[in-house]
Structure formats: structure tokens, C-alpha cells
Protein backbone atom coordinates (compact mmCIF):
# COMPACT_ATOMS: atom_id res chain seq x y z
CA UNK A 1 24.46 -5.37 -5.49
CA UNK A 2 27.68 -5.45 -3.95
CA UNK A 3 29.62 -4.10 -0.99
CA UNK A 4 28.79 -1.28 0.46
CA UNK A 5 31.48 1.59 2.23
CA UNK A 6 31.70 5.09 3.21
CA UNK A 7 34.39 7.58 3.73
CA UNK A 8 34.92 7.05 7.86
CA UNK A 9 35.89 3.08 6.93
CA UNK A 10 32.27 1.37 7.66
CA UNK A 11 31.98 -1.49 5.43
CA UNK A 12 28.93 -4.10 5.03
CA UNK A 13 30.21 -6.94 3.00
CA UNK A 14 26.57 -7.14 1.05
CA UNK A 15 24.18 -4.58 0.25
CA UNK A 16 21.34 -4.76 -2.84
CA UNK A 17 18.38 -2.59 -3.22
CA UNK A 18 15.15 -3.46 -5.27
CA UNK A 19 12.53 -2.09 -6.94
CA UNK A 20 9.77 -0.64 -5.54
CA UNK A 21 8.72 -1.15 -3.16
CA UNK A 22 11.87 -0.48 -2.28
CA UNK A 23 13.40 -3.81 -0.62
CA UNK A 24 17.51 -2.94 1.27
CA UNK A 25 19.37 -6.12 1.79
CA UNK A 26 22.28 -6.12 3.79
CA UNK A 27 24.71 -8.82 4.93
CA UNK A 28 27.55 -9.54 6.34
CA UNK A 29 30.64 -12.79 5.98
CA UNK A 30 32.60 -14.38 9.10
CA UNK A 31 35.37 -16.74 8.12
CA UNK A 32 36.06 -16.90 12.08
CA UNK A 33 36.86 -20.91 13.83
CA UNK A 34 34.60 -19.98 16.61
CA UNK A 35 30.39 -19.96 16.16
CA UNK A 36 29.16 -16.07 15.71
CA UNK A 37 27.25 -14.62 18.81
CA UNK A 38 24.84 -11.81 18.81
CA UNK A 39 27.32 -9.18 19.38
CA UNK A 40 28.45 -9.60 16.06
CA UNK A 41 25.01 -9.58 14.41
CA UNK A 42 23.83 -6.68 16.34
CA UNK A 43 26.75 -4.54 14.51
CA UNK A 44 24.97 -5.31 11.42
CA UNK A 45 21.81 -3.76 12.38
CA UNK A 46 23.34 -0.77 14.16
CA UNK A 47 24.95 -0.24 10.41
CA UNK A 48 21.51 -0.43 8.42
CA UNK A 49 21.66 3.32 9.66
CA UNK A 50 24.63 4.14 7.76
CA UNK A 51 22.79 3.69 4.29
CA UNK A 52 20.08 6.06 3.33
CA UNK A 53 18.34 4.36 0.58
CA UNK A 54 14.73 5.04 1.51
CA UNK A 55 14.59 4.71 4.89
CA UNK A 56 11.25 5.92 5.43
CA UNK A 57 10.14 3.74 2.50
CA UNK A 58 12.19 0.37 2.59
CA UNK A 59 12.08 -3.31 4.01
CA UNK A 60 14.69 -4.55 5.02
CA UNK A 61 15.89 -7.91 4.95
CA UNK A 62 19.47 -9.14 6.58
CA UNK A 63 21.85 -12.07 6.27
CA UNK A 64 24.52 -13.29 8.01
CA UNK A 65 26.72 -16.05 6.80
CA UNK A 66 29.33 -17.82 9.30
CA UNK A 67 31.87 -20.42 8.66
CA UNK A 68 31.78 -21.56 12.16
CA UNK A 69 27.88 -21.61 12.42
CA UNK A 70 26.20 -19.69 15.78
CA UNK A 71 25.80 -19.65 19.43
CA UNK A 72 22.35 -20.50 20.41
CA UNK A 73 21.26 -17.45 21.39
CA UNK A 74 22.83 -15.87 18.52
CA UNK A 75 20.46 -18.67 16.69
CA UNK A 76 17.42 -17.36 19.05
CA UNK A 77 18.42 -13.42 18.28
CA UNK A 78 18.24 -14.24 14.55
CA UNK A 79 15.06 -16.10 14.86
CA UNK A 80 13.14 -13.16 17.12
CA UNK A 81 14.37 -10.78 14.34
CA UNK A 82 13.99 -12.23 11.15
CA UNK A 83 17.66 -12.49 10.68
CA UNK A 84 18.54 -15.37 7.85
CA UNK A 85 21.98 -17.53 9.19
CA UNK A 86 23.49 -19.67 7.22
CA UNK A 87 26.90 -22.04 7.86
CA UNK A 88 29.34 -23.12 5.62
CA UNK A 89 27.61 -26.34 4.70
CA UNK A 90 24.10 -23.83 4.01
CA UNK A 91 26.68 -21.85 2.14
CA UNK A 92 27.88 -24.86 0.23
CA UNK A 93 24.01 -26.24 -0.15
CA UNK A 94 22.64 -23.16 -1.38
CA UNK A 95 25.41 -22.52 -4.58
CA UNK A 96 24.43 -25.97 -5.54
């Protein structure tokens, strides 16, 4: 577990594989002042594509964490695709 890169400069702030069967995680951290919109989660599911662990063989699961919280559709996108969101205050809960 850890970030994940390649040599072109694409970056995903949290990736972890499992055991089989084979489980990819991937996430990605906003420190921004404004609420994250679905642009901005979208890019991290055009970039599962980037890493080849198992693709014909994995489940994926994806996080995004945003110090500012979401818009409410970017709440709604998440929802519709199984997309975890957490705030700063989840954040804070969850390392409790």
C-alpha cells in the first residue's frame, strides 16, 4: 500500500492490492477550501486504467477524501458508483 506513479507523471495518492481474489484500491486526497465535484472524481476512475494489476481479475474499490466535503451531485455520482467520500471530520472520526 502506498502511492502509486509512473514515468509520464500520473500519480494516485493511494493504491493497495489484496489477496486473491485480487481486490485494487485506489484513492485519492483534496486539501482544496471549496467542496469536490465530480470532475475531480471522474479523474480517478479514468486513472484505474493506468495500473495493470489484474485487470481482468480484480475488484475494485475507490476512495476519495476531501477537506472541503462535496457538491451534491458529486455526493449523488459517488453514491450511483460505489465511490466511498469522506470529509475532514469522517477523516478525523475514522483515525479515532
Amino acid at each position: 500500500m502506498g502511492a502509486w506513479w509512473n514515468r509520464r507523471g500520473d500519480e494516485i495518492d493511494i493504491a493497495a492490492i489484496g489477496e486473491k481474489p485480487y481486490r485494487v484500491f485506489l484513492g485519492e486526497v483534496k486539501w482544496n477550501t471549496r467542496p469536490l465535484g465530480v470532475n475531480e472524481i471522474k479523474k480517478l476512475l479514468d486513472k484505474r486504467i493506468l495500473v495493470d494489476w489484474y485487470n481482468n481479475e480484480r475488484e475494485e474499490h475507490f476512495l476519495m477524501i476531501s477537506k472541503a466535503g462535496f457538491t451534491k451531485s458529486a455526493e449523488t455520482f459517488m453514491n450511483d458508483n460505489k465511490i466511498e467520500g469522506w470529509d475532514l471530520a469522517e477523516l478525523l472520526k475514522k483515525m479515532k
